[in-house]
N, C-alpha and C. Protein backbone atom coordinates (compact mmCIF):
# COMPACT_ATOMS: atom_id res chain seq x y z
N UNK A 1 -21.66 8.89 4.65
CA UNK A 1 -20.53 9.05 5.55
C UNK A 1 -19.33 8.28 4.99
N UNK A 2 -17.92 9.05 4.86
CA UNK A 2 -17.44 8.13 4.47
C UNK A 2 -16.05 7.68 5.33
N UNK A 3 -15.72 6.71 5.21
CA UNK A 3 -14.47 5.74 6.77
C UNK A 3 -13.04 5.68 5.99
N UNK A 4 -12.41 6.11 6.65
CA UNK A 4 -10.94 6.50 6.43
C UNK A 4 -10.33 4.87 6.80
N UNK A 5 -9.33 4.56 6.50
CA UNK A 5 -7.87 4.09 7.26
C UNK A 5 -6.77 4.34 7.13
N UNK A 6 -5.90 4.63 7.75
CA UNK A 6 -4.56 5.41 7.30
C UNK A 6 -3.43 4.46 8.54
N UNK A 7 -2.40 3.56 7.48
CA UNK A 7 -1.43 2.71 7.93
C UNK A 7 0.13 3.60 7.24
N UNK A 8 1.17 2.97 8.50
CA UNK A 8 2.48 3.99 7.81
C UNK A 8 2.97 3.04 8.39
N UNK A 9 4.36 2.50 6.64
CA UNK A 9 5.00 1.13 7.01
C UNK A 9 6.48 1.87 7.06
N UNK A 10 7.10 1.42 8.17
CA UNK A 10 8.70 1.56 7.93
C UNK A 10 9.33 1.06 7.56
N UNK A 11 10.69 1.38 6.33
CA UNK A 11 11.21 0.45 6.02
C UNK A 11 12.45 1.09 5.02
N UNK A 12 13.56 0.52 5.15
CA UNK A 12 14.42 0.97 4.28
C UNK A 12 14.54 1.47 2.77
N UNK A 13 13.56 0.35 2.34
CA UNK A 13 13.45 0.41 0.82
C UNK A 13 12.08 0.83 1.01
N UNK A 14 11.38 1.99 1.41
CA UNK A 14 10.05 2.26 0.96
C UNK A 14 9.67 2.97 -0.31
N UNK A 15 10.95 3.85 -0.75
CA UNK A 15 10.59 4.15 -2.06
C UNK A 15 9.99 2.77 -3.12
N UNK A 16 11.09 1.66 -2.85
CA UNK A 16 11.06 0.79 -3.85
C UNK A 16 9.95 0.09 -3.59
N UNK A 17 9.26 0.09 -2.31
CA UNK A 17 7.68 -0.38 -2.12
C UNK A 17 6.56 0.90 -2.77
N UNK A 18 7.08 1.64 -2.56
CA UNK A 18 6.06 2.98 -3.11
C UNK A 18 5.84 2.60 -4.41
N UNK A 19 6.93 2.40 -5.45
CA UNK A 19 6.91 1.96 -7.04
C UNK A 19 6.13 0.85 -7.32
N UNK A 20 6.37 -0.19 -6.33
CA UNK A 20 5.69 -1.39 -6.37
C UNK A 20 4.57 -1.22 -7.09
N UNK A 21 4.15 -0.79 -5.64
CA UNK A 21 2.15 -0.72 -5.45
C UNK A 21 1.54 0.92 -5.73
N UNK A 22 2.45 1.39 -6.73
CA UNK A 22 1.62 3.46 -6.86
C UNK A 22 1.01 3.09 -8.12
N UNK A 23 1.29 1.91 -8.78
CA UNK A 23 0.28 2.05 -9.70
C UNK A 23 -1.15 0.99 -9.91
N UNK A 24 -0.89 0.85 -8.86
CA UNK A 24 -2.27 0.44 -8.67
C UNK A 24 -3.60 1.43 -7.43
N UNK A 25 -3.12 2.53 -7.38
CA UNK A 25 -3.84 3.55 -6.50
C UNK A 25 -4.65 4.04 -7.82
N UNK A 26 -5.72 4.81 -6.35
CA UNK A 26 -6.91 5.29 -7.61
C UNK A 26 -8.37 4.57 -6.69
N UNK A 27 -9.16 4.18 -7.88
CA UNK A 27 -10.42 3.68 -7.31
C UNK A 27 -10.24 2.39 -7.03
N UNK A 28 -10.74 1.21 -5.93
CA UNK A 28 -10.50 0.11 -5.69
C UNK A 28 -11.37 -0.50 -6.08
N UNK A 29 -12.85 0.07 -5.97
CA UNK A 29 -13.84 -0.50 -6.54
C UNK A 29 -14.58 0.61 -6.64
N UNK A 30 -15.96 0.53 -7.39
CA UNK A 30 -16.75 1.79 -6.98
C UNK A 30 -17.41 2.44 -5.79
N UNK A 31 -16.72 1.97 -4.36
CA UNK A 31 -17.43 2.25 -3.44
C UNK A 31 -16.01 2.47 -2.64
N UNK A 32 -14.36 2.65 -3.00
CA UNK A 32 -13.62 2.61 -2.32
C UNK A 32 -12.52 3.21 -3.14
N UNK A 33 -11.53 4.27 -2.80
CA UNK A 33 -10.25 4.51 -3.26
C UNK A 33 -8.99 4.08 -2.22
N UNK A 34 -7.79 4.42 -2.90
CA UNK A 34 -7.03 4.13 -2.20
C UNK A 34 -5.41 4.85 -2.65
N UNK A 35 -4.83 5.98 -1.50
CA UNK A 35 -3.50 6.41 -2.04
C UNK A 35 -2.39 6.27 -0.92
N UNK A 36 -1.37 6.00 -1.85
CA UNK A 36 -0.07 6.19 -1.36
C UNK A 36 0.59 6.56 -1.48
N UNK A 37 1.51 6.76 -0.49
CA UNK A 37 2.68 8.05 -0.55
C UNK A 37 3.84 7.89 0.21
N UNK A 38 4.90 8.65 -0.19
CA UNK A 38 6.02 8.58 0.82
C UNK A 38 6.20 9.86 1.49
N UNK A 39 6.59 9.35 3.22
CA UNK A 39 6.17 10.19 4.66
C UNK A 39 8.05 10.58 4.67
N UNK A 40 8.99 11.12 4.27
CA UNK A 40 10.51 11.00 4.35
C UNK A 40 10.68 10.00 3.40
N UNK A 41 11.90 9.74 3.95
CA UNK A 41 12.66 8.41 2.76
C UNK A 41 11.99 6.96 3.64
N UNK A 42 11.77 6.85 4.63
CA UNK A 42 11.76 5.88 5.26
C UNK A 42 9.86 4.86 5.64
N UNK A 43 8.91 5.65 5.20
CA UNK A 43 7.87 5.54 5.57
C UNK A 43 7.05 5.48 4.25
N UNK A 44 6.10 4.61 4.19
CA UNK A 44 4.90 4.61 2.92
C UNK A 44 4.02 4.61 3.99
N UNK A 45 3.03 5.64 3.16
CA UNK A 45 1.76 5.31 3.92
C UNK A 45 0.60 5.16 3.28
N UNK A 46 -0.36 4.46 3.10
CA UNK A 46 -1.27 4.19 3.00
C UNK A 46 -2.56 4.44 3.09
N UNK A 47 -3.55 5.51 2.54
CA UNK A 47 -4.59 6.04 2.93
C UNK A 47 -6.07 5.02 2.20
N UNK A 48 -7.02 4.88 2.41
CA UNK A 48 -8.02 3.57 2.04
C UNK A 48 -9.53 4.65 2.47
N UNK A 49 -10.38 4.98 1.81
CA UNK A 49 -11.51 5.84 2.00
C UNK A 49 -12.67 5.22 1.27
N UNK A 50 -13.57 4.53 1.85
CA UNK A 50 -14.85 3.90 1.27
C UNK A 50 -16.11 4.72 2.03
N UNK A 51 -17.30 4.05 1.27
CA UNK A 51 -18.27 4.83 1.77
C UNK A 51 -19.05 4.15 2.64
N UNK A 52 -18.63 2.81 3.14
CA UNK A 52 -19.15 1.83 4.04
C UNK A 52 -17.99 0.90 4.54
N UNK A 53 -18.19 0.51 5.56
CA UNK A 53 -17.32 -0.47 6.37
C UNK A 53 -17.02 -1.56 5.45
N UNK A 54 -18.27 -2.48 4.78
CA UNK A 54 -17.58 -3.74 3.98
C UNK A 54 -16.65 -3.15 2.95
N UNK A 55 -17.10 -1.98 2.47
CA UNK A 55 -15.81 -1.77 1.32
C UNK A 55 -14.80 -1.60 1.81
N UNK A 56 -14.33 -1.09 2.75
CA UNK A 56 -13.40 -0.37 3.44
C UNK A 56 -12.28 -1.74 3.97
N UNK A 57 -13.31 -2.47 4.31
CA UNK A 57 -12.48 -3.97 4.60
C UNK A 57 -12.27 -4.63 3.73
N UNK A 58 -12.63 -5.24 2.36
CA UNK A 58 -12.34 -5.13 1.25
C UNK A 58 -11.27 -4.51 0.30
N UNK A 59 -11.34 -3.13 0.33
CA UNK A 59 -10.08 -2.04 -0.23
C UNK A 59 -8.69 -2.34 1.05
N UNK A 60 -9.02 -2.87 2.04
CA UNK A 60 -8.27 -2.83 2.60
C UNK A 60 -7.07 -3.69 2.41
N UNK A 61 -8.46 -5.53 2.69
CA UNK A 61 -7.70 -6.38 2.57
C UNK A 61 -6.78 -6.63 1.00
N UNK A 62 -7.42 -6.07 -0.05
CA UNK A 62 -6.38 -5.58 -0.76
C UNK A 62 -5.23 -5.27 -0.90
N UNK A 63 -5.23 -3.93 -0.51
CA UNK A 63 -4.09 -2.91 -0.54
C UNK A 63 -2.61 -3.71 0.62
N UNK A 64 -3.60 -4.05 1.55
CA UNK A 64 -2.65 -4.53 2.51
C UNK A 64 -1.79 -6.42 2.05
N UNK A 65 -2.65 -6.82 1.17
CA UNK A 65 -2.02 -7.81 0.33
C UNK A 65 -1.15 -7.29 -0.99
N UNK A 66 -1.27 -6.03 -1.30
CA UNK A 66 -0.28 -5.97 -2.35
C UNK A 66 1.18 -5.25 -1.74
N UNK A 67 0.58 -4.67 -0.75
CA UNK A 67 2.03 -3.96 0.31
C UNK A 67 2.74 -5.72 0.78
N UNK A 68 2.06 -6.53 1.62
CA UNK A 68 3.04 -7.94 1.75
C UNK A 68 3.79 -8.26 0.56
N UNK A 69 2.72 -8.72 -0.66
CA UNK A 69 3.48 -8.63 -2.09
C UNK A 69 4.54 -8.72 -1.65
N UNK A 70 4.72 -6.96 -1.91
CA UNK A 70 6.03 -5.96 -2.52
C UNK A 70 7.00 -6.37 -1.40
N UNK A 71 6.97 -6.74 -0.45
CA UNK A 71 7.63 -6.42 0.98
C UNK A 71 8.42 -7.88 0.61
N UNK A 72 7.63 -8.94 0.52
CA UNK A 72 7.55 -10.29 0.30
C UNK A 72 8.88 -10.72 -1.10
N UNK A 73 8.69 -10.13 -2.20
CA UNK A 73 8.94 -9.55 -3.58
C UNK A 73 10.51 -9.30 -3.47
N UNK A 74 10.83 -8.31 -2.43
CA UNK A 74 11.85 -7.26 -2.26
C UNK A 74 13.34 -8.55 -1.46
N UNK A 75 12.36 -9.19 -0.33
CA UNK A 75 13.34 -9.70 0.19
C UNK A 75 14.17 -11.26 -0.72
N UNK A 76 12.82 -11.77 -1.22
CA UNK A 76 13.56 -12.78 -2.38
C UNK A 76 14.52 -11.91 -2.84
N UNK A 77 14.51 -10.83 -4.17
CA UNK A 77 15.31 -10.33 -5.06
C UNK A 77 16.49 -9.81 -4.03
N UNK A 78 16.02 -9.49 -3.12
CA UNK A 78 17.19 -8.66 -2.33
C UNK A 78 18.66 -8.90 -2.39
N UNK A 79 18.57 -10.55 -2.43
CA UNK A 79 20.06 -11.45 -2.37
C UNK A 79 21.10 -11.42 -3.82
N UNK A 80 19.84 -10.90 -4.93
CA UNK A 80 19.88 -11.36 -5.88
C UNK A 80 20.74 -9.84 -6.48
N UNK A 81 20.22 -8.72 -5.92
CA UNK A 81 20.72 -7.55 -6.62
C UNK A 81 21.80 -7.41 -6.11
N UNK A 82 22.28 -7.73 -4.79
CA UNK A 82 23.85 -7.94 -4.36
C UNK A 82 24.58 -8.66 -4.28
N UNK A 83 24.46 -9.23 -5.24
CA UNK A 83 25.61 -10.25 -5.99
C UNK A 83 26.38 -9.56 -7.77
């Protein structure tokens, strides 16, 4: 059986979060993938598919630490590219 999660972040710069973290999609481990995409200009979303719950929480807590990353990432530089 295998367990989905599917998260959709809003945000101005989601392309520039999409670039972030698209290359790290694909397999998360051997028991978990993980893709992302952009929903409009304004939305990334996040899809996470394992074949058991611990992976799934695992691929998760992942994915969802490299989306803060980027999010995290964006607002330091932010000050920096408008100057």
């Amino acid at each position: 059986m295998k367990h989905t999660a599917v998260f959709r972040f809003t945000a101005d710069d989601a392309r520039a979060l999409y670039l972030s973290v698209c290359q790290e999609m694909g397999d998360v481990g051997d028991r978990s993938s993980a893709r992302v995409r952009l929903a409009g200009d304004d939305t990334l979303v996040l899809e996470v598919t394992a074949s058991d719950i611990p992976a799934l929480r695992a691929a998760l807590n992942t994915w969802l630490r490299l989306i803060t990353i980027a999010v995290e990432m964006r607002e330091i530089a932010a000050p920096a590219l408008r100057t």
